[in-house]
Protein backbone atom coordinates (compact mmCIF):
# COMPACT_ATOMS: atom_id res chain seq x y z
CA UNK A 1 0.00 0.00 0.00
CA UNK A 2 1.70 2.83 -1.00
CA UNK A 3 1.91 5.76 1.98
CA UNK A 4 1.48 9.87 1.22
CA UNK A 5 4.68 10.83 -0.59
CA UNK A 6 4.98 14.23 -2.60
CA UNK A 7 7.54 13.26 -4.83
CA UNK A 8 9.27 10.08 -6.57
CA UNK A 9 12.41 8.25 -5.14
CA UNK A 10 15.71 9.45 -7.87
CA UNK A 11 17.78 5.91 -7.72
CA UNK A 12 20.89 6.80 -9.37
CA UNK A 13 22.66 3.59 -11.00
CA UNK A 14 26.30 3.67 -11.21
CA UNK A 15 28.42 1.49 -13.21
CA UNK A 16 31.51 1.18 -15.62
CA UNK A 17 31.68 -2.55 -16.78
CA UNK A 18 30.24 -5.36 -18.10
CA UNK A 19 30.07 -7.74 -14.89
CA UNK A 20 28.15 -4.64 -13.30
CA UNK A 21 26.01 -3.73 -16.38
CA UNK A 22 24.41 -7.31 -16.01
CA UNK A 23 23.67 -7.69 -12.53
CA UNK A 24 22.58 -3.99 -12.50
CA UNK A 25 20.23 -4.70 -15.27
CA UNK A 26 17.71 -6.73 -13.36
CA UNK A 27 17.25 -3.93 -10.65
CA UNK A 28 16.55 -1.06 -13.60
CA UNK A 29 14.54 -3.65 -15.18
CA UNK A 30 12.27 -3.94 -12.38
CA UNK A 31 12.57 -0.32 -11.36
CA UNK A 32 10.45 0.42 -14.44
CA UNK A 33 7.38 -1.26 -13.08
CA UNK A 34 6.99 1.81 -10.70
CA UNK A 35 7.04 4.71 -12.89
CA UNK A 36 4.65 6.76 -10.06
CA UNK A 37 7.03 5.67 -7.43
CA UNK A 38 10.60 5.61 -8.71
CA UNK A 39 12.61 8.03 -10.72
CA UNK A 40 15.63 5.95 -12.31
CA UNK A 41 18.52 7.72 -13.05
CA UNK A 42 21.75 6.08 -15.16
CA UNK A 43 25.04 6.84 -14.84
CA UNK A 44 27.69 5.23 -16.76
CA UNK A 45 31.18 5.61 -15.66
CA UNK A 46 32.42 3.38 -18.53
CA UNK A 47 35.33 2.52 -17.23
CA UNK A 48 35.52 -0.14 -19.74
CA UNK A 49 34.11 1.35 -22.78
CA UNK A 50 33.61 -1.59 -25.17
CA UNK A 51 32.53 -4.36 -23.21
CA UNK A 52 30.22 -1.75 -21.27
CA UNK A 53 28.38 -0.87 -24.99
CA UNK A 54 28.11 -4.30 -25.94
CA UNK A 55 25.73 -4.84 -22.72
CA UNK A 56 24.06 -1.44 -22.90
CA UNK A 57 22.91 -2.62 -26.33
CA UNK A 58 21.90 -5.94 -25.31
CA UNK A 59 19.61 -5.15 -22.55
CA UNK A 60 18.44 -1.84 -23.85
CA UNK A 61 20.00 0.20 -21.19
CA UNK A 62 19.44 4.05 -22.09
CA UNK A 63 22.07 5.94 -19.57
CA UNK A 64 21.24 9.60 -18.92
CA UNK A 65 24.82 10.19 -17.79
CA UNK A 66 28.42 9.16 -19.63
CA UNK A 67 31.19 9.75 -18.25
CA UNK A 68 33.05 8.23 -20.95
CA UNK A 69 36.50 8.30 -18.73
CA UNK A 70 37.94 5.26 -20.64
CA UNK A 71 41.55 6.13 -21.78
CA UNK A 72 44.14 3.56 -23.01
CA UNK A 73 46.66 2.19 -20.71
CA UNK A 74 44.19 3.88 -17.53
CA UNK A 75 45.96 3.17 -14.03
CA UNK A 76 43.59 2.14 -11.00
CA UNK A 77 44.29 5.74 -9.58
CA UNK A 78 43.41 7.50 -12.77
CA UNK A 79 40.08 5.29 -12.97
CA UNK A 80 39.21 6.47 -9.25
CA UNK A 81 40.02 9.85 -10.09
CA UNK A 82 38.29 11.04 -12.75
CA UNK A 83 34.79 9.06 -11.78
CA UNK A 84 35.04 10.53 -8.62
CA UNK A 85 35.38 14.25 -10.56
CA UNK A 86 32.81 13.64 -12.89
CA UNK A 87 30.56 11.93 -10.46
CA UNK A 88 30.74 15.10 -7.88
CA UNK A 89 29.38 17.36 -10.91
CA UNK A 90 26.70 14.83 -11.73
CA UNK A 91 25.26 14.50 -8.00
CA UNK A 92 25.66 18.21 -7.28
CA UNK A 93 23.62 18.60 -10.28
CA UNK A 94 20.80 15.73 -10.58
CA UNK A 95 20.93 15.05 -6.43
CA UNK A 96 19.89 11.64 -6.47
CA UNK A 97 18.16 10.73 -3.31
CA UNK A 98 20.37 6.99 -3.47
CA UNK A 99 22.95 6.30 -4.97
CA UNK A 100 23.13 2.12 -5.97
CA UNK A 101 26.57 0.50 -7.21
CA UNK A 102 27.53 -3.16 -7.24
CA UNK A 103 30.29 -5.74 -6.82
CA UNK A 104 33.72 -4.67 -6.34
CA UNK A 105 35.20 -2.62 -9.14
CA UNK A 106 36.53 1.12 -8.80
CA UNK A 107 33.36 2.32 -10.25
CA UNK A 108 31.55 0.72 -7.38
CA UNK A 109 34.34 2.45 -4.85
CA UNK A 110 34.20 5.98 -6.50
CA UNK A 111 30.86 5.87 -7.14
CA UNK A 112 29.62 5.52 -3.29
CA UNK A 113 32.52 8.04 -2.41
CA UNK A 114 31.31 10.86 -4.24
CA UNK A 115 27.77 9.79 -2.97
CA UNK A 116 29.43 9.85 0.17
CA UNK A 117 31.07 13.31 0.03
CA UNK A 118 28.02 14.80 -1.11
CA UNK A 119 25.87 13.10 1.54
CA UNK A 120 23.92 10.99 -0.78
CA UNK A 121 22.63 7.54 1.09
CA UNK A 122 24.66 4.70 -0.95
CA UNK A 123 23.27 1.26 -1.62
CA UNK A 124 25.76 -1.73 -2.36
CA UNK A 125 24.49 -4.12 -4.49
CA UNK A 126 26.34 -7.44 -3.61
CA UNK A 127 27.75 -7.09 -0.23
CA UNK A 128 29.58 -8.59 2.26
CA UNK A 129 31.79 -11.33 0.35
CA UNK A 130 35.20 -11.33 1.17
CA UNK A 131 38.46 -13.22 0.89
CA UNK A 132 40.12 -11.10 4.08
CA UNK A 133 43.31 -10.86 1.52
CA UNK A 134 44.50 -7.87 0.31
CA UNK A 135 45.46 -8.38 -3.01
CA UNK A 136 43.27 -11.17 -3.82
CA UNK A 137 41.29 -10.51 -5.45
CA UNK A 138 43.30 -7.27 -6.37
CA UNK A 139 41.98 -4.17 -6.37
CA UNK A 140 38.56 -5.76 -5.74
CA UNK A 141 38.79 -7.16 -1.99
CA UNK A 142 39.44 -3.74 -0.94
CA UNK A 143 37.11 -2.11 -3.45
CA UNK A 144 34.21 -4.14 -1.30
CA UNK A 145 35.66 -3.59 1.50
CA UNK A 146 35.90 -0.03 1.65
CA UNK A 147 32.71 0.62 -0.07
CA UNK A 148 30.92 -1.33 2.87
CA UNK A 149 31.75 1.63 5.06
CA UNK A 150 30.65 4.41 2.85
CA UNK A 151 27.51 2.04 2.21
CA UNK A 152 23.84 2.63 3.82
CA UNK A 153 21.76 -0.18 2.80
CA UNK A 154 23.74 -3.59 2.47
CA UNK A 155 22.33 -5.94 0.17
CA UNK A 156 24.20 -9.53 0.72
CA UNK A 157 23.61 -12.11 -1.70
CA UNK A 158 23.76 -14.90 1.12
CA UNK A 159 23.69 -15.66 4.75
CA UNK A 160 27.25 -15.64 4.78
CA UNK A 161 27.78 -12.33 3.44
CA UNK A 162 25.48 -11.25 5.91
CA UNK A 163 26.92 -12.73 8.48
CA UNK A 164 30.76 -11.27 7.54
CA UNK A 165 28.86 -7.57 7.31
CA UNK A 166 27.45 -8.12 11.21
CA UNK A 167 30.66 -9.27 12.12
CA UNK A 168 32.28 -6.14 10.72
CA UNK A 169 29.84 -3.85 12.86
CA UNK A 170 27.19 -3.48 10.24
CA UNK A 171 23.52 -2.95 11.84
CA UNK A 172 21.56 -5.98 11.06
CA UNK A 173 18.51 -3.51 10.03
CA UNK A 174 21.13 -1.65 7.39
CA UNK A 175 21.67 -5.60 5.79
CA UNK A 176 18.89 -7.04 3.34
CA UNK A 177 19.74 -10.86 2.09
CA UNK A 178 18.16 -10.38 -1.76
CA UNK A 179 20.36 -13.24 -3.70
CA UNK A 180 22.17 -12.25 -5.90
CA UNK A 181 20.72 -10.41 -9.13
CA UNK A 182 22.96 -12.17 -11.47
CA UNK A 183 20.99 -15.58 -11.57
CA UNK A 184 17.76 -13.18 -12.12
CA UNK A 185 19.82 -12.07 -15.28
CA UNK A 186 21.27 -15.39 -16.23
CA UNK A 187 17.43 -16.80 -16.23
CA UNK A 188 15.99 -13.73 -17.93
CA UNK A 189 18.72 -14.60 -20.83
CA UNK A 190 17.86 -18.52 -21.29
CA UNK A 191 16.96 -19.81 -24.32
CA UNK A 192 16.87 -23.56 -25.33
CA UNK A 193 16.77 -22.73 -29.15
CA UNK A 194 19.37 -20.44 -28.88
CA UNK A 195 21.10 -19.84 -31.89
CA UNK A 196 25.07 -18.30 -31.58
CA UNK A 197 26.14 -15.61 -34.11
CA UNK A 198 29.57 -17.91 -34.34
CA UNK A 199 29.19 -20.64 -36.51
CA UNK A 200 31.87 -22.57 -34.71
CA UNK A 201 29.99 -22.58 -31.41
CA UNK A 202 26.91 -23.93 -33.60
CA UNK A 203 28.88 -26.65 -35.36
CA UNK A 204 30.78 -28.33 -31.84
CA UNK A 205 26.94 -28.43 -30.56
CA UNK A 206 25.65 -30.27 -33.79
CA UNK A 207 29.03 -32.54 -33.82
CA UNK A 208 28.12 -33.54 -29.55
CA UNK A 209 31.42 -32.88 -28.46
CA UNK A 210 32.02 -31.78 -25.14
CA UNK A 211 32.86 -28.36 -23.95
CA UNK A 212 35.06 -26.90 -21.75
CA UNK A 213 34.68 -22.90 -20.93
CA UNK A 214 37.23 -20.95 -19.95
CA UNK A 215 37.49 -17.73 -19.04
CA UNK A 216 40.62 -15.78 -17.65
CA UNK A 217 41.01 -11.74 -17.04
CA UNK A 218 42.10 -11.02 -13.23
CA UNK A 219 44.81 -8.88 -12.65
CA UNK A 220 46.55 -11.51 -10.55
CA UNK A 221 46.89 -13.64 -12.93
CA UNK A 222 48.46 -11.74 -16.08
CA UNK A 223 51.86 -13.00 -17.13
CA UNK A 224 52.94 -16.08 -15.71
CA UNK A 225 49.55 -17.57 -13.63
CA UNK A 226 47.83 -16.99 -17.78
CA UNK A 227 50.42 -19.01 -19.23
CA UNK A 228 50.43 -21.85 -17.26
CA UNK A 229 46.93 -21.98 -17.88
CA UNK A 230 47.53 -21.51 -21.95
CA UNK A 231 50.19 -24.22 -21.26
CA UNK A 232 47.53 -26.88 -19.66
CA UNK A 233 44.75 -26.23 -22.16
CA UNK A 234 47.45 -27.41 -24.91
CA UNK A 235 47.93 -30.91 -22.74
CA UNK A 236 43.95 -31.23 -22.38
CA UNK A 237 43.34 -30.33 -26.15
CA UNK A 238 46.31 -33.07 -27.01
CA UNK A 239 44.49 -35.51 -24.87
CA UNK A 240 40.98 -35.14 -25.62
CA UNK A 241 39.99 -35.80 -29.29
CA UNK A 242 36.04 -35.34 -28.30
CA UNK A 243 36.66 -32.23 -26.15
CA UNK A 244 36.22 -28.64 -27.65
CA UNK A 245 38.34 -25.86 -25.34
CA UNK A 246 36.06 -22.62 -26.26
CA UNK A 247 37.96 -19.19 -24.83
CA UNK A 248 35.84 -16.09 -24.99
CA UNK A 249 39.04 -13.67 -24.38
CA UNK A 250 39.17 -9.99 -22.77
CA UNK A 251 39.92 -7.41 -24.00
CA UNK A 252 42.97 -6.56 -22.51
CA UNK A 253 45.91 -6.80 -24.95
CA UNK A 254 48.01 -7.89 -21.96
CA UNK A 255 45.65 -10.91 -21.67
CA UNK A 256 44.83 -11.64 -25.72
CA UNK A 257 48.59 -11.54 -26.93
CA UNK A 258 49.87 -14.35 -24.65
CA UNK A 259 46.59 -16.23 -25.45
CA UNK A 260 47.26 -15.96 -29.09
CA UNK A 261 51.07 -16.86 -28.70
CA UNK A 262 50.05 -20.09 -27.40
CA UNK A 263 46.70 -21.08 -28.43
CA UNK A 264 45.88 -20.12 -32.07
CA UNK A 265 45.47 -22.42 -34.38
CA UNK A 266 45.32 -25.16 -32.31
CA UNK A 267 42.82 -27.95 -32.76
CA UNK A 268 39.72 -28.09 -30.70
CA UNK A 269 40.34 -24.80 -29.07
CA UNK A 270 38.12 -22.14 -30.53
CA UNK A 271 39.16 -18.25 -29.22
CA UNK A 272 36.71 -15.76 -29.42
CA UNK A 273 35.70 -12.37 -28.93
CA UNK A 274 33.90 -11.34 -25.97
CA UNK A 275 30.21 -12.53 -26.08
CA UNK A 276 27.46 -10.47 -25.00
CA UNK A 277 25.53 -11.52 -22.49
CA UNK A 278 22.80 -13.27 -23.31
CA UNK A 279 25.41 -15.62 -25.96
CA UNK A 280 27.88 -16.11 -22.82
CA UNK A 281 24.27 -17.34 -20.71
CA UNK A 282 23.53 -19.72 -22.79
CA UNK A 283 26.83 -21.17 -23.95
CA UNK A 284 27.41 -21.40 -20.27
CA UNK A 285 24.45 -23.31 -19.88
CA UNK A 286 25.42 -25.96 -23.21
CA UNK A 287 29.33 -26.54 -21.87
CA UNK A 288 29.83 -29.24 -19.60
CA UNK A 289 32.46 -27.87 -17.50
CA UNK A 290 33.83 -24.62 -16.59
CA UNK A 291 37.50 -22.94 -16.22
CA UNK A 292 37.64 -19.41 -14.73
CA UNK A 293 38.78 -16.41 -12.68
CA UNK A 294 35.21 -14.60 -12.87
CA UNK A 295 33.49 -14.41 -9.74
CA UNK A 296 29.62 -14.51 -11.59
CA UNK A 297 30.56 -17.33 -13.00
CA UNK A 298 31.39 -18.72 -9.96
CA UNK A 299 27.94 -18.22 -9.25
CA UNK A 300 26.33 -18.74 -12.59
CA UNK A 301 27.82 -22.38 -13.29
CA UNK A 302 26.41 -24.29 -10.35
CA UNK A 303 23.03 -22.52 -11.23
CA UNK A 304 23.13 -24.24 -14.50
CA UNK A 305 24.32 -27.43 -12.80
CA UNK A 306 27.88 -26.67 -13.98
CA UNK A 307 30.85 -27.86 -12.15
CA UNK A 308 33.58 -25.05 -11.64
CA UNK A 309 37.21 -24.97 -11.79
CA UNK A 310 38.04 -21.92 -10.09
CA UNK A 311 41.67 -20.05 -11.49
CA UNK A 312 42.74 -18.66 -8.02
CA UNK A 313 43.89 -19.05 -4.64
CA UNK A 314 41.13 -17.47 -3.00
CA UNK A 315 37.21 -16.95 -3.54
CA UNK A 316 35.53 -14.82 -1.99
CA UNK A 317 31.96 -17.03 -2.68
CA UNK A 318 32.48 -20.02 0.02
CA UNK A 319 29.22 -21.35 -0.28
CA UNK A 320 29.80 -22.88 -4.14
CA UNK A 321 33.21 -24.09 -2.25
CA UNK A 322 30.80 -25.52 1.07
CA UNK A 323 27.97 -27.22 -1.75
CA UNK A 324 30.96 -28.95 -3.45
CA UNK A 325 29.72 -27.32 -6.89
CA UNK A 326 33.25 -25.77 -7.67
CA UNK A 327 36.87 -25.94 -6.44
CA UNK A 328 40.04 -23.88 -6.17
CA UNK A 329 42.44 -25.27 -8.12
CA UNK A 330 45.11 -22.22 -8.77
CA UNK A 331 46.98 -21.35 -11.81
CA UNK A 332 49.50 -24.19 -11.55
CA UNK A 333 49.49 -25.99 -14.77
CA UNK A 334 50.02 -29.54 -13.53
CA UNK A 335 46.58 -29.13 -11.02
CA UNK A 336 44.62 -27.66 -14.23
CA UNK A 337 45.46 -30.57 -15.68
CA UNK A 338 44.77 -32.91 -13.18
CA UNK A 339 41.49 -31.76 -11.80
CA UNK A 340 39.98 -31.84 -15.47
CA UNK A 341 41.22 -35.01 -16.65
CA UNK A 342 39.25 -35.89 -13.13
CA UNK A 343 36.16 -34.71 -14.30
CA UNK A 344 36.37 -35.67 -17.88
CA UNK A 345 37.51 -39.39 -16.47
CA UNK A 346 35.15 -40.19 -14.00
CA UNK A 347 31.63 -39.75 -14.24
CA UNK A 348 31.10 -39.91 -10.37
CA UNK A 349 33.62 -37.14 -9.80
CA UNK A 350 31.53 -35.26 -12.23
CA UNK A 351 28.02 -35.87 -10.99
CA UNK A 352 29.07 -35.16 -7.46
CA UNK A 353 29.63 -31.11 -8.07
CA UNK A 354 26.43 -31.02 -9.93
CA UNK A 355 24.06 -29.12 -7.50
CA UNK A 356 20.03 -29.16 -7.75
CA UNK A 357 20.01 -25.60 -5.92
CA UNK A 358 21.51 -22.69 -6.24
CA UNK A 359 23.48 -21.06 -2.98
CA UNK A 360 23.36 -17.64 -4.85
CA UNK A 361 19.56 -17.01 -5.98
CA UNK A 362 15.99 -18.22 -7.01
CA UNK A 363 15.83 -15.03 -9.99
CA UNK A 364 13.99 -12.72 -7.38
CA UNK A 365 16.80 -10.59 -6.22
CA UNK A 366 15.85 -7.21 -7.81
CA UNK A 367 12.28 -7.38 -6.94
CA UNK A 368 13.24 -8.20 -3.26
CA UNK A 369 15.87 -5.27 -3.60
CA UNK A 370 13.31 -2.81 -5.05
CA UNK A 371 10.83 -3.89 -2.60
CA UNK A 372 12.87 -3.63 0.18
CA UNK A 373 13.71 0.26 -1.42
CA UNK A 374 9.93 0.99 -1.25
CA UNK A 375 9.50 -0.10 1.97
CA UNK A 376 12.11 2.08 3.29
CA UNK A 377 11.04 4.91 1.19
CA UNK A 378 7.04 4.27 2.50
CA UNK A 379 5.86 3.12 -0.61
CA UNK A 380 5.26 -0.45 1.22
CA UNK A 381 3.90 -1.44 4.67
CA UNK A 382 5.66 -4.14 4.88
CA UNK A 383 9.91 -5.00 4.06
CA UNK A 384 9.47 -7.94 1.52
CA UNK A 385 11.03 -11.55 2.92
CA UNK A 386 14.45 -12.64 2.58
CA UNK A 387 16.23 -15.30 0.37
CA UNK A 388 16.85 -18.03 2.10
């Protein structure tokens, strides 16, 4: 029941890159079914320009604010710097009554900064996960971190977050468990009849190979922790004669230049060009295991029933460690070897990381998130329930 209020809520969304473009989407999606109640505002920092515009397009994102601060060969520091200018002159200007950012990148930092220095409440999409090391992830453990201070309203995708957010002094009535909005995304994009733009991806599903999907891009592991990884894909391709190695690759030329100096033209590895969205759903959701570094996908593979190599020392998601649905396996080549050859061997191996439910989401996070936003607001009586 919606309460006497004079004027709409102005929800300014703030983001620069792809991983945030998607899991923002589903909150600005459902945003628009309360145009009486809710005045969406978009900011793009665009801190990565390309792989930003490919998602914008996809989901039909129309940003009143761009930054545009890409520039080639952009340090962390000049990234923080020159959202946090631009941002100040956009707030000062449109004063949002919220401010929402998400995840962990400098976007999400800057962004509830300058929200911060211009009093602005600041809602962080995705809280509370944590590795408690520095560096690892780097610069995103300390991107969540610090934005958890400047933060108002705490959204945690799980108990556990939660839990790590009370532990670090955060009220339990500032902390709303909503899942996490990328399995709303990664359902919204599923589609059994899919067809890919890529002929190759459409030819290894009409030949019935299997696929392996691998993803790498975290600043950790440029240079050497990469080319061990290039180095065990070349073993596993050798091996394999029914097994198709597909690599969607960054943009980064760091990344993409030591890829291509050991991986083109090699049979049954097909590199490609980053996918948008709604491609990378649903060839998730046809491979039969998974590689990365990504956190979402850490989340996205055991919702497809996916079992997950994960390409670091750390996670910061425990619960797809806890359900058995993925494993840290590093960047060593000999253990990248071993723990696929495990779960291309033995089909009991396999089955056992292939989870019925989700620890991450049900695809209601951005209503509960919304709702929860109304309630606090006095649109709603009542705060909507948690995910459980």
């Amino acid at each position: 029941m919606k309460k006497n209020k004079q004027s709409k809520i102005k929800i300014a969304f703030v983001f620069g890159t792809r991983p945030e473009s998607i899991k923002m989407f589903p909150i600005i999606r459902e945003v628009k079914e309360y145009p009486n109640w809710i005045e969406p505002l978009i900011i793009l920092t665009a801190q990565h320009r390309e792989m930003l515009d490919q998602m914008i397009n996809l989901f039909q994102i129309k940003p009143d604010v761009d930054l545009n601060i890409m520039r080639h060969g952009q340090s962390l520091s000049k990234i923080n710097s020159a959202s946090l200018l631009k941002l100040e002159e956009v707030f000062k200007d449109k004063r949002p009554d919220l401010v929402l950012v998400q995840g962990d990148t400098t976007t999400t930092f800057s962004g509830a900064l300058a929200a911060f220095y211009q009093k602005i409440k600041v809602g962080h999409i995705e809280a509370g996960l944590r590795t408690f090391k520095k560096y690892y992830p780097y610069p995103e453990e300390m991107n969540r971190r610090l934005t958890t201070v400047l933060a108002d309203y705490h959204f945690a995708p799980t108990k556990i977050a939660a839990n790590i957010l009370l532990q670090e002094g955060i009220a339990r009535e500032n902390i709303f468990i909503s899942g996490n909005t990328v399995i709303d995304a990664l359902f919204l994009m599923q589609n059994h009849e899919f067809q890919f733009t890529d002929t190759k991806i459409n030819q290894v599903i009409k030949q019935g190979k299997k696929v392996v999907l691998v993803t790498m891009h975290r600043r950790e592991n440029w240079g050497e922790p990469l080319k061990n990884l290039c180095q065990a894909l070349i073993n596993i391709q050798k091996k394999y004669n029914d097994v198709v190695i597909i690599f969607p690759m960054h943009k980064n030329p760091k990344i993409r230049e030591i890829i291509f100096n050991f991986l083109k033209d090699k049979e049954n590895i097909i590199l490609l060009e980053p996918l948008n969205y709604q491609e990378m759903a649903n060839l998730m959701a046809l491979s039969d295991l998974i590689l990365t570094d990504s956190g979402g996908m850490q989340e996205e593979g055991p919702a497809l029933g996916k079992p997950v190599l994960v390409l670091r020392e750390e996670t910061e998601r425990p619960e797809v460690l806890e359900i058995g649905a993925a494993k840290l396996v590093g960047t060593e080549a000999i253990n990248i070897i071993r723990e696929v050859e495990r779960l291309l061997d033995n089909s009991l191996d396999y089955q056992k990381m292939v989870v019925e439910k989700s620890p991450y989401g049900d695809g209601l996070a951005a209503k509960r998130i919304v709702q929860y936003l109304l309630y606090q607001y006095h649109y709603l009586d009542e705060s909507p329930l948690e995910f459980d």
